[in-house]
N, C-alpha and C. Protein backbone atom coordinates (compact mmCIF):
# COMPACT_ATOMS: atom_id res chain seq x y z
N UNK A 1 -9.23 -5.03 26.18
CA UNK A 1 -9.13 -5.78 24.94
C UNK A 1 -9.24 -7.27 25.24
N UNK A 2 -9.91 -8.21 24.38
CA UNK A 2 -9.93 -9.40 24.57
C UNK A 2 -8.37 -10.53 24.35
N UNK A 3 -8.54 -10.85 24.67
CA UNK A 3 -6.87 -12.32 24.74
C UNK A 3 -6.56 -12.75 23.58
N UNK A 4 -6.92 -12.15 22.04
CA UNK A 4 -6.21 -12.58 21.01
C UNK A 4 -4.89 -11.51 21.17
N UNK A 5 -4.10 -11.97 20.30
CA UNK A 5 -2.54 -11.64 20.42
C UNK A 5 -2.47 -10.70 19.20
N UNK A 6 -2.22 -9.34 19.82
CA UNK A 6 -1.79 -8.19 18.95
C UNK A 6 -0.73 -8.43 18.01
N UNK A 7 -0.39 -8.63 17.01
CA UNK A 7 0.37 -7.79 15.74
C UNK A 7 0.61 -7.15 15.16
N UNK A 8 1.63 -6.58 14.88
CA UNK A 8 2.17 -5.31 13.77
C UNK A 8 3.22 -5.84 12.70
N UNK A 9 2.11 -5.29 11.69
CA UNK A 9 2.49 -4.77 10.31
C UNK A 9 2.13 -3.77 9.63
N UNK A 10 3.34 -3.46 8.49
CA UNK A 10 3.00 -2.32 7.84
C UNK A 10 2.04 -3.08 6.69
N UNK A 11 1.43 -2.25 6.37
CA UNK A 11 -0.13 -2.22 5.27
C UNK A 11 0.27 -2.59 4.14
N UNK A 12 -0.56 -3.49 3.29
CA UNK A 12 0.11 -2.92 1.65
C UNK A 12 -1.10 -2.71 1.11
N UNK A 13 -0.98 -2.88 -0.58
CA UNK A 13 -2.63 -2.62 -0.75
C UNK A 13 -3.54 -3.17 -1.00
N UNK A 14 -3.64 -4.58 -0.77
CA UNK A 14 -4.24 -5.56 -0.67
C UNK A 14 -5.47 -5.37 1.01
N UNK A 15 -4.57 -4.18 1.42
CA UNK A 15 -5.41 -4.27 3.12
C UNK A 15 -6.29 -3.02 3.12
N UNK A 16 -6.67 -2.29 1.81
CA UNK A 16 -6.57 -1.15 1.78
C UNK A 16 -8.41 -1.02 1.84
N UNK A 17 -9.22 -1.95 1.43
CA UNK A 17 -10.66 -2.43 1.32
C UNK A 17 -10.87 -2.27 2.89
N UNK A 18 -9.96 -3.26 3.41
CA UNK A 18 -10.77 -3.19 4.88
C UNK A 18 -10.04 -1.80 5.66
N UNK A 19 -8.91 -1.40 5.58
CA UNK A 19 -8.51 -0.23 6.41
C UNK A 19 -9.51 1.08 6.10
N UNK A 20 -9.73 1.36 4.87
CA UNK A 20 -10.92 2.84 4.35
C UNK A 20 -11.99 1.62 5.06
N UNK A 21 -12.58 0.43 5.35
CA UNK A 21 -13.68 0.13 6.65
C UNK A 21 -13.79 0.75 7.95
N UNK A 22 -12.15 0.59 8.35
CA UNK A 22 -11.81 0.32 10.20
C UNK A 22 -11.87 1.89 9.83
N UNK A 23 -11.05 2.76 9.19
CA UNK A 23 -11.76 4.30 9.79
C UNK A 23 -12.52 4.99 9.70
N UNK A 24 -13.23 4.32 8.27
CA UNK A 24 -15.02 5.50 8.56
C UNK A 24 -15.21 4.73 9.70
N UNK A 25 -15.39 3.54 10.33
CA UNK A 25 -15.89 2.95 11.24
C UNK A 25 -15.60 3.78 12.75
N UNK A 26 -14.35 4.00 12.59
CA UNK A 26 -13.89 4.61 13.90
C UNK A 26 -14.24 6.12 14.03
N UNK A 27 -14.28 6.83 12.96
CA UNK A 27 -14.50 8.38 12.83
C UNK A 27 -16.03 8.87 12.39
N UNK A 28 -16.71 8.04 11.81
CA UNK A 28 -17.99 9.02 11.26
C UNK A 28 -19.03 7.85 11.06
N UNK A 29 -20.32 8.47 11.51
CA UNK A 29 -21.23 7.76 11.24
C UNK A 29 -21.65 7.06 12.52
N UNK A 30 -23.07 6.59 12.61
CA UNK A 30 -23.17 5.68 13.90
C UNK A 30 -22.27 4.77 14.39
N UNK A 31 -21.94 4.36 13.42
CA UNK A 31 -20.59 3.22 14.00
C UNK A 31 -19.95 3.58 14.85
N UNK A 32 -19.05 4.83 14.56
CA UNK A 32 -18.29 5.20 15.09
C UNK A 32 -18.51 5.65 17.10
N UNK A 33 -20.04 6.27 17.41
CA UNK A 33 -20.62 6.72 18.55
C UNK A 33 -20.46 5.25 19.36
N UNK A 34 -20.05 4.11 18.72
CA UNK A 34 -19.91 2.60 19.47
C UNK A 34 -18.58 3.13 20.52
N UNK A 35 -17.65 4.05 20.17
CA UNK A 35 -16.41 4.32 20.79
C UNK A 35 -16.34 5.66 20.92
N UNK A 36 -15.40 5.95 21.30
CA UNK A 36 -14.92 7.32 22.37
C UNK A 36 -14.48 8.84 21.18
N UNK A 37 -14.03 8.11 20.17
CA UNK A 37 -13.27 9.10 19.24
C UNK A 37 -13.96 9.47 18.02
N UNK A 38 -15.26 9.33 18.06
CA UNK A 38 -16.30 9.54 17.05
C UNK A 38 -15.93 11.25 16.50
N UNK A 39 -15.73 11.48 15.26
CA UNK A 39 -15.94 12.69 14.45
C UNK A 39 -17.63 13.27 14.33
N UNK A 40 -18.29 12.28 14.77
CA UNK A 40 -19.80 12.25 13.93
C UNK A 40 -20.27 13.45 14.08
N UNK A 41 -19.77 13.94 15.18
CA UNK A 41 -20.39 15.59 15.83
C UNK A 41 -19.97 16.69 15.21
N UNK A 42 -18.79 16.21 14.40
CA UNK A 42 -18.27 17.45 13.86
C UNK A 42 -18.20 17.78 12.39
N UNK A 43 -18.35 16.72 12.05
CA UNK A 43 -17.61 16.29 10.57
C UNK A 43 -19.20 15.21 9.94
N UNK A 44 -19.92 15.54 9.12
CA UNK A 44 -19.81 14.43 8.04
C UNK A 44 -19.09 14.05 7.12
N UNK A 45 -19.64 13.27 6.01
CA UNK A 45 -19.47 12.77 5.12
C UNK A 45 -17.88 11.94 5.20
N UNK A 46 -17.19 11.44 3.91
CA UNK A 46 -16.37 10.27 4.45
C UNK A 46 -14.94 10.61 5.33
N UNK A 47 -14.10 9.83 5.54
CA UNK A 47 -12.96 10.52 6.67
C UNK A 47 -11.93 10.08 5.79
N UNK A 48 -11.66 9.23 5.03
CA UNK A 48 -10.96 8.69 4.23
C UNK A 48 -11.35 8.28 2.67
N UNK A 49 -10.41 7.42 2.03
CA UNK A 49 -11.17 6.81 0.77
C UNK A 49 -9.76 6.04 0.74
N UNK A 50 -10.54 5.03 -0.16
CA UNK A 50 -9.07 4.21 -1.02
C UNK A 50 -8.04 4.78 -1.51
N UNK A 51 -8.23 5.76 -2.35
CA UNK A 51 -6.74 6.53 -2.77
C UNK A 51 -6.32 6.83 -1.30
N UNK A 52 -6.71 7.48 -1.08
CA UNK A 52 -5.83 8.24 0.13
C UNK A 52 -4.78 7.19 1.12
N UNK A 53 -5.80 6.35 1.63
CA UNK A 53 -4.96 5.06 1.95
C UNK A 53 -3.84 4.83 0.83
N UNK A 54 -4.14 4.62 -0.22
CA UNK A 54 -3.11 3.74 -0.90
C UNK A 54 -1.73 4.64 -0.80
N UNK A 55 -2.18 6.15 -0.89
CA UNK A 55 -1.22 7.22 -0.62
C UNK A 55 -0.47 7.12 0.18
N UNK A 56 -0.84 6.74 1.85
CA UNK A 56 -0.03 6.16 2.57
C UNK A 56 0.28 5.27 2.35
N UNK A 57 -0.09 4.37 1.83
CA UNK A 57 0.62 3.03 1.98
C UNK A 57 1.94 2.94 0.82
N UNK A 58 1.93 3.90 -0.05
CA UNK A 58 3.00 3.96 -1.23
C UNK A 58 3.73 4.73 -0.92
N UNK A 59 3.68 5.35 0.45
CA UNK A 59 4.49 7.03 0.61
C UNK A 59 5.85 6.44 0.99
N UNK A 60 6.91 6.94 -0.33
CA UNK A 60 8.31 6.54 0.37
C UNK A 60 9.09 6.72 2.00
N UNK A 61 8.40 7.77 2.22
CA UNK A 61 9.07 8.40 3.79
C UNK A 61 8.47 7.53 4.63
N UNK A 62 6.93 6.82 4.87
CA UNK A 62 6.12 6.32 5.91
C UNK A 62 5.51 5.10 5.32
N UNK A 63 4.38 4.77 6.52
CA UNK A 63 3.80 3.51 6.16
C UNK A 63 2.35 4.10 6.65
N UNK A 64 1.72 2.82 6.52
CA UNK A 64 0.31 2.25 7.34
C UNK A 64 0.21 1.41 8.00
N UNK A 65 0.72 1.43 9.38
CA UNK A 65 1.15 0.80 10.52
C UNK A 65 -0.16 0.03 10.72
N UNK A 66 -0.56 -1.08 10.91
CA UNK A 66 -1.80 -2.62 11.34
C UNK A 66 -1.12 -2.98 12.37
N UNK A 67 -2.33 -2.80 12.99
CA UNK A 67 -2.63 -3.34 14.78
C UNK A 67 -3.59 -4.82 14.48
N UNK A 68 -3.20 -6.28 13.92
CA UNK A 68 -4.44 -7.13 14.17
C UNK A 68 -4.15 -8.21 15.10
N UNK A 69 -5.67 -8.62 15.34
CA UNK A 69 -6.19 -9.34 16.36
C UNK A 69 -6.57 -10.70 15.51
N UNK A 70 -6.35 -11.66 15.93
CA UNK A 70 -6.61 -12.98 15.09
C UNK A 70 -6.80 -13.23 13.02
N UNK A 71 -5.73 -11.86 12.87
CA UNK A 71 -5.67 -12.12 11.64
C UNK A 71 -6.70 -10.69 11.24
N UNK A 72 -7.36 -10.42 11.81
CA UNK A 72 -8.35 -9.27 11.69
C UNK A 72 -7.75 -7.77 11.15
N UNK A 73 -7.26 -6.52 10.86
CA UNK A 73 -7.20 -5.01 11.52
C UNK A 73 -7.84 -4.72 12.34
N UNK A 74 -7.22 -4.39 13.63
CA UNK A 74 -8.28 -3.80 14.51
C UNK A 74 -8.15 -2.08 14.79
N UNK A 75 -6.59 -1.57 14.79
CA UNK A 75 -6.30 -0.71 14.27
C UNK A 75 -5.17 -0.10 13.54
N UNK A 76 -5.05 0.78 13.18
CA UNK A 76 -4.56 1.59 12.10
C UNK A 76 -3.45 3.00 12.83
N UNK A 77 -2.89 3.32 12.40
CA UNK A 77 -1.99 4.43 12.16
C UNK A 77 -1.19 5.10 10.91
N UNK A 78 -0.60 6.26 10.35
CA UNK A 78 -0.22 7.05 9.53
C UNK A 78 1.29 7.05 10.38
N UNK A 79 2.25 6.74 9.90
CA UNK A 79 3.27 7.32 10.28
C UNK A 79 4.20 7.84 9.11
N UNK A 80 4.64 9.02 8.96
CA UNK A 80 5.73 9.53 8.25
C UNK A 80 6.93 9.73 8.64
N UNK A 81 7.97 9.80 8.27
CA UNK A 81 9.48 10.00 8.56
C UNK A 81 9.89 11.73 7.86
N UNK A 82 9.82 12.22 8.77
CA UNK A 82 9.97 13.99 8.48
C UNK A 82 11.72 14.41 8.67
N UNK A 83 12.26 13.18 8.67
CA UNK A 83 13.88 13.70 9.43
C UNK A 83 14.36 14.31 10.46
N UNK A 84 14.54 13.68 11.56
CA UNK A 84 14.73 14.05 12.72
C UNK A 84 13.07 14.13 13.47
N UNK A 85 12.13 13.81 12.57
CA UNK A 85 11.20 13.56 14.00
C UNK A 85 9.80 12.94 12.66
N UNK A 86 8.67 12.08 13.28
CA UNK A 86 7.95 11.44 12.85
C UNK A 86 6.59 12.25 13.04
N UNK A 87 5.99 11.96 12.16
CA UNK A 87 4.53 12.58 11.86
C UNK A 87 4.02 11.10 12.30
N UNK A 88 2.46 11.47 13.06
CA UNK A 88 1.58 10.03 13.72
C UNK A 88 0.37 11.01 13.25
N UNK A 89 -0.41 10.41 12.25
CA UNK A 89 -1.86 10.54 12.17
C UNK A 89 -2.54 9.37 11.56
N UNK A 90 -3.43 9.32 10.92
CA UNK A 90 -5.01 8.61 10.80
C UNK A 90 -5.16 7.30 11.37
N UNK A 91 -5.29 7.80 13.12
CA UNK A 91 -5.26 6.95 13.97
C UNK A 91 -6.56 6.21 13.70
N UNK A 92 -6.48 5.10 14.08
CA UNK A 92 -7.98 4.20 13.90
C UNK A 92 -7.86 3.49 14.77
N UNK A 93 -8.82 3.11 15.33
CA UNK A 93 -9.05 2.02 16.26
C UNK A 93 -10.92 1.62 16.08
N UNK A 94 -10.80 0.46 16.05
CA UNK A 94 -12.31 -0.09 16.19
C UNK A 94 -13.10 0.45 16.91
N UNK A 95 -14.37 1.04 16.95
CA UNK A 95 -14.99 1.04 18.03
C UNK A 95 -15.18 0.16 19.41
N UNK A 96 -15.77 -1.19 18.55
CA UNK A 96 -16.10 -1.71 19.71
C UNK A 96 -14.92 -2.32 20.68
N UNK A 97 -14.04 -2.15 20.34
CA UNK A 97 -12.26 -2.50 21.16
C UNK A 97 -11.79 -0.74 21.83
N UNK A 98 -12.24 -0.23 21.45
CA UNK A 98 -12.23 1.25 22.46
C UNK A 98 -12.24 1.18 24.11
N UNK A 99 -10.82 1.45 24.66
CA UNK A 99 -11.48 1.70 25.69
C UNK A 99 -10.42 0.44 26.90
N UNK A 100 -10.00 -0.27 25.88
CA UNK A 100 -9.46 -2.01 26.52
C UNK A 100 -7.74 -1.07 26.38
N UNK A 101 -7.13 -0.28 25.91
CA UNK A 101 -5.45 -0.20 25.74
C UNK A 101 -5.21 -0.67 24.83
N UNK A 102 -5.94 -1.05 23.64
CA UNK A 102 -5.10 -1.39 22.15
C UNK A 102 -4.73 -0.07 22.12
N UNK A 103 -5.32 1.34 21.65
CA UNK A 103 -4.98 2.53 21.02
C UNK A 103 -3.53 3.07 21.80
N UNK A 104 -3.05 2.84 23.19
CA UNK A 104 -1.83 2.78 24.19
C UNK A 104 -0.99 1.78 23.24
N UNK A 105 -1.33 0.61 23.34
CA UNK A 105 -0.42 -0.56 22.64
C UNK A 105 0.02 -0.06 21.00
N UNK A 106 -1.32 0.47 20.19
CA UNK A 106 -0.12 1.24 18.94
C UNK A 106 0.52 2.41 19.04
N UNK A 107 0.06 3.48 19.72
CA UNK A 107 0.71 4.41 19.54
C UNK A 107 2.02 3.97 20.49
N UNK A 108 2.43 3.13 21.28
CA UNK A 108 3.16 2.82 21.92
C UNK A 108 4.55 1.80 20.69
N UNK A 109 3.40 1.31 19.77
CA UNK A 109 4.58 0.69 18.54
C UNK A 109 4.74 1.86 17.55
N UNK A 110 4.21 2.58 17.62
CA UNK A 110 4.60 3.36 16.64
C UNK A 110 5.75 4.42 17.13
N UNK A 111 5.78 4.97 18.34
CA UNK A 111 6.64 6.17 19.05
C UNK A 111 8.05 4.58 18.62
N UNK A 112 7.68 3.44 19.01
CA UNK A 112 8.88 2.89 19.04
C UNK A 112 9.79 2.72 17.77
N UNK A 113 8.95 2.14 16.49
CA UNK A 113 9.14 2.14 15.39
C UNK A 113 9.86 3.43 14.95
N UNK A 114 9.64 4.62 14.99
CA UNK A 114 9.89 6.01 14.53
C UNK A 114 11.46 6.37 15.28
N UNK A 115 11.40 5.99 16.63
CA UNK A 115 12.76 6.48 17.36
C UNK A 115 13.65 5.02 17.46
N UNK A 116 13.05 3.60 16.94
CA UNK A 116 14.60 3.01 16.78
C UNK A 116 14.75 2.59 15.66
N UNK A 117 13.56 2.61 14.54
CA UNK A 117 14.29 2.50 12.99
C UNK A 117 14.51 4.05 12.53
N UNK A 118 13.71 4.65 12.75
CA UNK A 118 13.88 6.31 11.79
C UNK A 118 15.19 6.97 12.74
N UNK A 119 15.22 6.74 13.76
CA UNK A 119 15.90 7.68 14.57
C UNK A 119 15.50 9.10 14.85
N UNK A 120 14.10 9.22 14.93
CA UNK A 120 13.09 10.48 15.18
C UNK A 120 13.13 10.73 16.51
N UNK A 121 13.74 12.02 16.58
CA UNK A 121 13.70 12.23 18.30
C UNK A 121 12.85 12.63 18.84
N UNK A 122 11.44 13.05 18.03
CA UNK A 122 9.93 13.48 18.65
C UNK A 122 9.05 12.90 17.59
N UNK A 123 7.77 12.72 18.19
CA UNK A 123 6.37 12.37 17.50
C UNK A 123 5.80 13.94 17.17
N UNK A 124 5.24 14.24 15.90
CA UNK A 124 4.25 15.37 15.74
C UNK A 124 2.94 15.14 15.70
N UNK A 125 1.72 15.90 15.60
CA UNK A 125 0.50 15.33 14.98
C UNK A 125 -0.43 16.62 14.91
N UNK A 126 -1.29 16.28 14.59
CA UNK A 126 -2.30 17.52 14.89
C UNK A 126 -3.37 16.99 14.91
N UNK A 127 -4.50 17.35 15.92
CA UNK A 127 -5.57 16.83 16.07
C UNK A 127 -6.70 17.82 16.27
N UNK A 128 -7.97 17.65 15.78
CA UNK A 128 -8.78 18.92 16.03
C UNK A 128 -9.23 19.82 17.24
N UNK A 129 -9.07 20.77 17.13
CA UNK A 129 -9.10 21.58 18.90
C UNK A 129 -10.05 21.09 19.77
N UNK A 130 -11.38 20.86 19.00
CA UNK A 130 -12.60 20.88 20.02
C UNK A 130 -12.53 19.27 20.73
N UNK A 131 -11.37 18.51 20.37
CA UNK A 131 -11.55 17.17 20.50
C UNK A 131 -10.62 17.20 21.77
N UNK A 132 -11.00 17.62 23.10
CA UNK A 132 -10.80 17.97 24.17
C UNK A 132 -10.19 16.61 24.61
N UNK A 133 -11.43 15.63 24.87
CA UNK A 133 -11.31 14.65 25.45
C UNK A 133 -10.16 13.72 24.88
N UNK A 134 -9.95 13.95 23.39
CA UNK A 134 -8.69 12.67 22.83
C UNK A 134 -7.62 14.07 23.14
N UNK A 135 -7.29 14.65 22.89
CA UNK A 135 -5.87 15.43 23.32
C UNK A 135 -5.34 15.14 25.11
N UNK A 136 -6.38 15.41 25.53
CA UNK A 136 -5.79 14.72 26.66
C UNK A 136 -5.74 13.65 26.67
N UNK A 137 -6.28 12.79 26.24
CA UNK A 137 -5.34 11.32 26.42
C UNK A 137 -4.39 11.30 25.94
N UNK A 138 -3.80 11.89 24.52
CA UNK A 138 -2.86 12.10 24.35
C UNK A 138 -1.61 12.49 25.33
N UNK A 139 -1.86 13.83 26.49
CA UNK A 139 -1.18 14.60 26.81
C UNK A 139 -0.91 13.40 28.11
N UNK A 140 -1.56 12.76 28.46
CA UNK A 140 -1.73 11.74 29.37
C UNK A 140 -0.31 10.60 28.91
N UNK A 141 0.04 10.70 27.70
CA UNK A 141 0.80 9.68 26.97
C UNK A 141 2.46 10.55 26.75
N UNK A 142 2.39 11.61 27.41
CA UNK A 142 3.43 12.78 27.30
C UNK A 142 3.31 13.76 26.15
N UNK A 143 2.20 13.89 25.30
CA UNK A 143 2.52 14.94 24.67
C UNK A 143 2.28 15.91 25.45
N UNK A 144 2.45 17.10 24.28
CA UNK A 144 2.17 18.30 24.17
C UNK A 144 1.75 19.20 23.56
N UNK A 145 0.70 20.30 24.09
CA UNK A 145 0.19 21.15 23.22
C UNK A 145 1.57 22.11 22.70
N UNK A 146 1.87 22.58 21.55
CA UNK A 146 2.54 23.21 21.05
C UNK A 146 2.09 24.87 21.28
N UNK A 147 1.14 25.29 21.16
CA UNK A 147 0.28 26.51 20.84
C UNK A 147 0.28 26.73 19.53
N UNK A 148 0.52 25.83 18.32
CA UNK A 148 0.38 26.28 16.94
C UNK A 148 -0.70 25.58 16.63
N UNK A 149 -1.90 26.40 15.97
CA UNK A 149 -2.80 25.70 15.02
C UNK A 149 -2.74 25.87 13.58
N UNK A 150 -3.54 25.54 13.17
CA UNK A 150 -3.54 25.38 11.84
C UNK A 150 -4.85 25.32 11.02
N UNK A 151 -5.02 25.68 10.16
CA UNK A 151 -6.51 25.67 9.82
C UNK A 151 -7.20 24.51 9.11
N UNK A 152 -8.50 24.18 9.86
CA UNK A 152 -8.99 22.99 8.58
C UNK A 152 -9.79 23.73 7.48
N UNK A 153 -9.11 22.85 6.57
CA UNK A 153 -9.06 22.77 5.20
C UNK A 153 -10.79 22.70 4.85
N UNK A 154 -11.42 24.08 5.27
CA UNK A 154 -12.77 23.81 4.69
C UNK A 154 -13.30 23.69 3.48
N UNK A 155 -12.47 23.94 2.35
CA UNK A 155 -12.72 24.08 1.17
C UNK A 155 -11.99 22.82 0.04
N UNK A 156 -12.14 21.90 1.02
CA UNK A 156 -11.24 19.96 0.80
C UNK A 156 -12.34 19.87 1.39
N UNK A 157 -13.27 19.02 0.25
CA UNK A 157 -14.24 17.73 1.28
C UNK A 157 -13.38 16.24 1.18
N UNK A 158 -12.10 16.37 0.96
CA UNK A 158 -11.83 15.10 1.02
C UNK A 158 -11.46 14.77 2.54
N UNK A 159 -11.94 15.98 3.38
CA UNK A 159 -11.52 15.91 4.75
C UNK A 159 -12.40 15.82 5.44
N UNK A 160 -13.79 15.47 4.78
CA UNK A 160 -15.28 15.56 5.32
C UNK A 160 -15.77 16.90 5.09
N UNK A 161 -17.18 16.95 5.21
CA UNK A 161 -18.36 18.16 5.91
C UNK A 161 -18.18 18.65 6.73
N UNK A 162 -17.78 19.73 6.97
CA UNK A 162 -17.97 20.38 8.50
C UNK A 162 -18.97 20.60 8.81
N UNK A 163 -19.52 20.26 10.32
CA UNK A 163 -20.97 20.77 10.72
C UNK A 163 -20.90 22.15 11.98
N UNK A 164 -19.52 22.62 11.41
CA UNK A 164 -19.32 23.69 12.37
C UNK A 164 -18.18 24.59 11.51
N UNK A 165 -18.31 25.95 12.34
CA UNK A 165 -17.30 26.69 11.41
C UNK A 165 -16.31 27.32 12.45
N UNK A 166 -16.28 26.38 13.58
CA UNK A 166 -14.75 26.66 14.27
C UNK A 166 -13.98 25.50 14.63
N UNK A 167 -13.80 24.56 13.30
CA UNK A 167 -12.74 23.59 13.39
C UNK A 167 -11.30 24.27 13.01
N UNK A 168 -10.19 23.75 13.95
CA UNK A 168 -8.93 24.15 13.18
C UNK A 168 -8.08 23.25 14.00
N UNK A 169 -6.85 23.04 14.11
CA UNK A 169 -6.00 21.96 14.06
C UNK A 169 -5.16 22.36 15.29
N UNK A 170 -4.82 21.31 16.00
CA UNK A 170 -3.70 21.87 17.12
C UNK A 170 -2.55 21.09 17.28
N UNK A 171 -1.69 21.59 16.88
CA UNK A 171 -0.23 20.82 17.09
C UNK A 171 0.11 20.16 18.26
N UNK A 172 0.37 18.71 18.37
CA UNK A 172 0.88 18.22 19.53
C UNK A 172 2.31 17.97 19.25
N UNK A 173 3.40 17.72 20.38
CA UNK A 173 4.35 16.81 20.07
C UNK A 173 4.85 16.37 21.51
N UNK A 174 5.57 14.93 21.37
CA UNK A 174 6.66 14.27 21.82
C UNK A 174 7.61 14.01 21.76
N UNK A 175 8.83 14.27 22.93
CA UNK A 175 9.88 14.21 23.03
C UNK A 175 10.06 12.87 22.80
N UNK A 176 10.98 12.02 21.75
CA UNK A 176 11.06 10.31 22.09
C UNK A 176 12.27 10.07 22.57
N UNK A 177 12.38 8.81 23.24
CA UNK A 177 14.07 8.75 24.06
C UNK A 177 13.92 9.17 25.21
């Protein structure tokens, strides 16, 4: 990552134009093949939308955790408060900042955020099976595969196109503390 100075804040909806940017950017579409965590292979059409954001960003239990760089978003997170342990999804990170330890540096504020304001004694998430290469980085970060999946929601395009018909979901978690 370059030498501007990371920040965290939670989202409101004033940020909500450029955040539905930073994750089609990061998940679908050429953009996204700029970085490591591209959907493009699996998934068309969009990964998000404005409602949905705003959904997080209004959700009493969680937020929309902002990672910026000189005033910028560079990335994004979903965190929920489930009681006794935190939900982490619609990770985003820029493409072209892929790769430098921002995506370490949020999920690193977010495990923190969850276990010393929520008092969440584990992180959950689920991430798609075939996405080999990001689960292990994950698992690299202490999670864990659970052995529970879950099915994607092929019949929701608000979750994209599938360009395959063996997507389904795999539970990770972390112990926090």
């Amino acid at each position: 990552m370059d030498s501007a100075k990371l920040t965290f804040r939670a989202a409101t909806d004033a940020d909500i134009p450029a955040l539905v940017a930073l994750i089609e950017k990061a998940y679908r579409g050429d953009a996204s093949r700029a970085g490591w965590t591209t959907e493009a292979d699996l998934l068309d059409g969009r990964r998000t939308d404005p409602e949905m954001v705003a959904e997080i960003i209004g959700a009493e239990n969680g937020l929309m955790l902002v990672a910026e760089a000189d005033g910028e978003p560079v990335a994004c997170c979903q965190l929920e408060n489930q009681g006794g342990h935190a939900y982490f999804g619609t990770f985003a990170v820029d493409p072209g900042r892929q790769g430098g330890g921002l995506g370490k540096q949020v999920l690193a504020e977010a495990e923190r955020l969850a276990q010393e304001e929520w008092g969440a004694g584990e992180m959950r998430m689920t991430v798609i099976s075939l996405r080999e290469e990001l689960i292990a980085w994950y698992e690299r970060r202490g999670y864990v595969r659970t052995g529970e999946r879950s099915p994607f929601p092929y019949d929701n395009e608000r979750f994209g196109r599938p360009k395959r018909d063996d997507l389904e979901f795999e539970h990770l978690v972390k112990k926090l503390g």
